[in-house]
Protein backbone atom coordinates (compact mmCIF):
# COMPACT_ATOMS: atom_id res chain seq x y z
CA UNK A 1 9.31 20.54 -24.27
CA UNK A 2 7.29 22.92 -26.08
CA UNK A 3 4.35 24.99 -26.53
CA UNK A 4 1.30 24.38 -24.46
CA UNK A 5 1.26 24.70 -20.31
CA UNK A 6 4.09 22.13 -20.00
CA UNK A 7 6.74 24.54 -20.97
CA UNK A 8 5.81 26.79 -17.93
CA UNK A 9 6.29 24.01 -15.62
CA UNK A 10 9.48 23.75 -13.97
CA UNK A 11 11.12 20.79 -12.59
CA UNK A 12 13.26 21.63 -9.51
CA UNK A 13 14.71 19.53 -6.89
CA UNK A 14 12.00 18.43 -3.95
CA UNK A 15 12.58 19.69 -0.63
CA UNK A 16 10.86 18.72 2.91
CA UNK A 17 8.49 21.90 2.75
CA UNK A 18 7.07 20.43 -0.08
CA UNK A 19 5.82 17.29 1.21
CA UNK A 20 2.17 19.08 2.69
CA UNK A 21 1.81 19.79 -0.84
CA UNK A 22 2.77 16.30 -2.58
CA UNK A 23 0.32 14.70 0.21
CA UNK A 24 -2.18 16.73 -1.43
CA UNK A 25 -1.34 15.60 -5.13
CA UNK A 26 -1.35 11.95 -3.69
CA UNK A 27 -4.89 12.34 -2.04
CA UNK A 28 -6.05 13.29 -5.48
CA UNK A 29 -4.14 10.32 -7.55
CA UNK A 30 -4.48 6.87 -5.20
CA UNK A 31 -6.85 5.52 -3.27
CA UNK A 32 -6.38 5.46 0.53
CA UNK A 33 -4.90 1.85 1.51
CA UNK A 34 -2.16 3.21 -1.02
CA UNK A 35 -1.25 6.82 0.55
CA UNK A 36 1.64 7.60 2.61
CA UNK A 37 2.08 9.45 5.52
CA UNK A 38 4.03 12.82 5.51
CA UNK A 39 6.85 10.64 7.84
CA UNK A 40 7.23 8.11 4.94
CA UNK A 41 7.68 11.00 2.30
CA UNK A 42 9.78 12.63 4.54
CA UNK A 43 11.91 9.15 5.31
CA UNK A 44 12.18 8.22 0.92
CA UNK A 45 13.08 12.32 0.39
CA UNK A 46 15.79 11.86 3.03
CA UNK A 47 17.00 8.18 1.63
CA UNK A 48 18.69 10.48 -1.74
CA UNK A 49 17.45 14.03 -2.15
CA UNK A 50 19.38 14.42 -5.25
CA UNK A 51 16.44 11.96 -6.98
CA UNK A 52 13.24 13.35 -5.76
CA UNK A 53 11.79 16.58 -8.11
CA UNK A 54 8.73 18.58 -8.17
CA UNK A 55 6.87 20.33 -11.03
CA UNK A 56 5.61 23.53 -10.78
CA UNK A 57 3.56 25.69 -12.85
CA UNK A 58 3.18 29.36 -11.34
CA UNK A 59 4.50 29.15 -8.08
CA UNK A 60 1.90 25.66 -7.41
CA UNK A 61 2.64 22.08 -7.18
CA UNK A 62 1.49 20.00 -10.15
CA UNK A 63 3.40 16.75 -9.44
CA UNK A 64 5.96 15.20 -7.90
CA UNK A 65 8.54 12.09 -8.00
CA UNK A 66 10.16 10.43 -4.99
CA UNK A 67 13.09 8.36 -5.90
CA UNK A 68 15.99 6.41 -3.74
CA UNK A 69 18.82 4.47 -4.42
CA UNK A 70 17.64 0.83 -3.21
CA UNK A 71 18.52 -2.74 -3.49
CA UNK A 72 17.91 -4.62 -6.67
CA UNK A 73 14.64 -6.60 -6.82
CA UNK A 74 14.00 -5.94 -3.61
CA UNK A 75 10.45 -3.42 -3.57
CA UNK A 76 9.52 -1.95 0.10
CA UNK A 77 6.53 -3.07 1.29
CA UNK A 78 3.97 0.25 1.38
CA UNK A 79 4.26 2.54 4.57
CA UNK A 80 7.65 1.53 5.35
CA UNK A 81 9.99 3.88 7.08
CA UNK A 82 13.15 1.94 7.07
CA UNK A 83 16.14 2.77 4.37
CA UNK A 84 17.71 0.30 2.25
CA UNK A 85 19.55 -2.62 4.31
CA UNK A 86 22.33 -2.94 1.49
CA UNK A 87 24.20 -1.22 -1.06
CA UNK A 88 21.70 1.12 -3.41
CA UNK A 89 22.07 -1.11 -6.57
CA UNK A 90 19.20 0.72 -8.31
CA UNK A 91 16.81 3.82 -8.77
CA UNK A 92 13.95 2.56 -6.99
CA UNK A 93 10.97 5.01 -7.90
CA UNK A 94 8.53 5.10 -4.82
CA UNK A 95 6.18 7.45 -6.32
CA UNK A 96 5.17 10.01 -9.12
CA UNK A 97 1.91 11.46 -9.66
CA UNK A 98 0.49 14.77 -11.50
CA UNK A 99 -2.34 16.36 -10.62
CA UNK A 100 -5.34 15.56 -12.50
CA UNK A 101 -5.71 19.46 -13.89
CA UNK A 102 -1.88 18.96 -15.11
CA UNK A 103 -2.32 15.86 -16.76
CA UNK A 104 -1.52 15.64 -20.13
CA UNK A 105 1.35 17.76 -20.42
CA UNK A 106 4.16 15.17 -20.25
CA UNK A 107 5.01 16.07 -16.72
CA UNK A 108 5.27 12.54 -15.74
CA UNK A 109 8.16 11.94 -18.12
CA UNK A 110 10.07 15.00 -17.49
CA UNK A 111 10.09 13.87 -14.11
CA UNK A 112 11.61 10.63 -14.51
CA UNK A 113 14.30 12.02 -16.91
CA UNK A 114 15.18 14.21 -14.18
CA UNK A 115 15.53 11.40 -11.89
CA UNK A 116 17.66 9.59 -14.22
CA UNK A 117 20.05 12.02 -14.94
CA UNK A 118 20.77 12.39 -11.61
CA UNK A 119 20.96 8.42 -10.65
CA UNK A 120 23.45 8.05 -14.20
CA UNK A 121 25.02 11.07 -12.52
CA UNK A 122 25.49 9.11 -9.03
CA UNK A 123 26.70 5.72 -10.93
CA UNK A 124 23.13 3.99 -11.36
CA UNK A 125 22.55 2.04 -14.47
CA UNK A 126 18.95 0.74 -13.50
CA UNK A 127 15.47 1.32 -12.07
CA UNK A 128 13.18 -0.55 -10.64
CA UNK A 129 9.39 0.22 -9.20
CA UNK A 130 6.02 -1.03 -8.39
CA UNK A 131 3.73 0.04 -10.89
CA UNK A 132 -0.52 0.43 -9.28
CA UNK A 133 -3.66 1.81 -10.54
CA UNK A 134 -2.62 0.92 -13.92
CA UNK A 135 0.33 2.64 -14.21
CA UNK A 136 2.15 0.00 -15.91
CA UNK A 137 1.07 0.98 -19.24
CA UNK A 138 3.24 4.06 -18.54
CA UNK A 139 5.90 2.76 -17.75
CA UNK A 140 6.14 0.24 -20.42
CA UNK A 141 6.11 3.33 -23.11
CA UNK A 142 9.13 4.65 -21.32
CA UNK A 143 10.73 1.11 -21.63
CA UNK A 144 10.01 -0.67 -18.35
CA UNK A 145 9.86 -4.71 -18.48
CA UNK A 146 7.88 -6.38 -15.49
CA UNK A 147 9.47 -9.00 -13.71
CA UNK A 148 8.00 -11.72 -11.80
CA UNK A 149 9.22 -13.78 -8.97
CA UNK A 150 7.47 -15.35 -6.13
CA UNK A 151 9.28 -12.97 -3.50
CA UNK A 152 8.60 -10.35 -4.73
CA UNK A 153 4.94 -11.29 -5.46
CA UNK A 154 4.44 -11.95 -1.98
CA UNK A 155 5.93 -7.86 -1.15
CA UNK A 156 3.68 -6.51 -3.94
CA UNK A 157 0.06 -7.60 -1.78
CA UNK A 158 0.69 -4.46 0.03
CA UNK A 159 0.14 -2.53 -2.92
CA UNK A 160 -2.80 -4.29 -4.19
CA UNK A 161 -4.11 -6.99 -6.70
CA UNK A 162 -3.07 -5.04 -10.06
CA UNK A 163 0.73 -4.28 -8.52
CA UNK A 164 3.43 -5.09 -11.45
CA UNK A 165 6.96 -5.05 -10.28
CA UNK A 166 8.56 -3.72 -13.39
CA UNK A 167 12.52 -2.71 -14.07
CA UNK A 168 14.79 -0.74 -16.78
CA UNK A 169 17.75 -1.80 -17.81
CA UNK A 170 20.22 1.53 -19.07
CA UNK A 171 18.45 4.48 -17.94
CA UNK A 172 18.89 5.80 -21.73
CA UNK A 173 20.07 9.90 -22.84
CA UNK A 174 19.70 12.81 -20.52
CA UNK A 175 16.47 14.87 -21.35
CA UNK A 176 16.10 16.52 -18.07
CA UNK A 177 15.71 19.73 -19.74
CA UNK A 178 15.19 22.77 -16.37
């Protein structure tokens, strides 16, 4: 990236002493009945630290991802503290969000190519998320398809009635960049 304030953001890996400040970020991006507790963050960051990033811009927090290796078409319900009960068949992104004063500045993209560099790294091929608050205009722009199916519509009333269970299929070139 460059020019503007995104090029003095750096992405680095996420690690537990960040999760005070991510539950801050996600208090400013979602609604309550869709925050998470610092023991879920701390469960998902635990699941496969190698996919879960920060951005920071001078030191501060601007936005975060949380990503796991997870079973295909198979979204957690919200909340849940338990870790995959199969093989990890696909980058399952839990959560990104950017604080609203860093918005804008492509963090949200640099994020996921981080994440996917590291899953094509570990053997992943895939992703898969639940996309709420009208996210899934986002994600469509960086290639995701939603999928329907009537399990999985029945796990997505956790997250609310504009929830889209969307996938990628080839997690495309490395532009990780940091």
């Amino acid at each position: 990236m460059s020019g503007g304030d995104g090029a003095q953001v750096r992405i680095v890996p996420m690690e537990p002493d960040d999760i005070a400040e991510a539950l801050a970020i996600q208090a400013q991006a979602y609604p309550v009945p869709l925050q998470e507790g610092p023991a879920v963050f701390a469960a998902r960051l635990a699941l496969s630290p190698s996919f879960c990033f920060t951005a920071r811009r001078a030191g501060a927090m601007v936005g975060y991802l949380i990503a796991h290796g997870w079973e295909r078409a198979n979204p957690p319900a919200i909340g849940t503290l338990t870790g995959p009960a199969g093989a990890s068949d696909v980058l399952y992104i839990h959560d990104l969000a950017i604080a609203p004063h860093a918005r804008g500045l492509r963090l949200g993209e640099r994020l996921v190519a981080r994440a996917f560099d590291a899953a094509r790294a570990s053997g992943l091929g895939e992703a898969e998320l639940v996309a709420v608050e009208g996210a899934h205009s986002f994600w469509h722009r960086l290639g995701f398809c939603e999928g329907h199916s009537p399990a999985i519509a029945a796990k997505l009333a956790s997250y609310g009635a504009d929830a889209r269970w969307m996938w990628l299929e080839g997690l495309g070139p490395g532009q990780g960049g940091d």
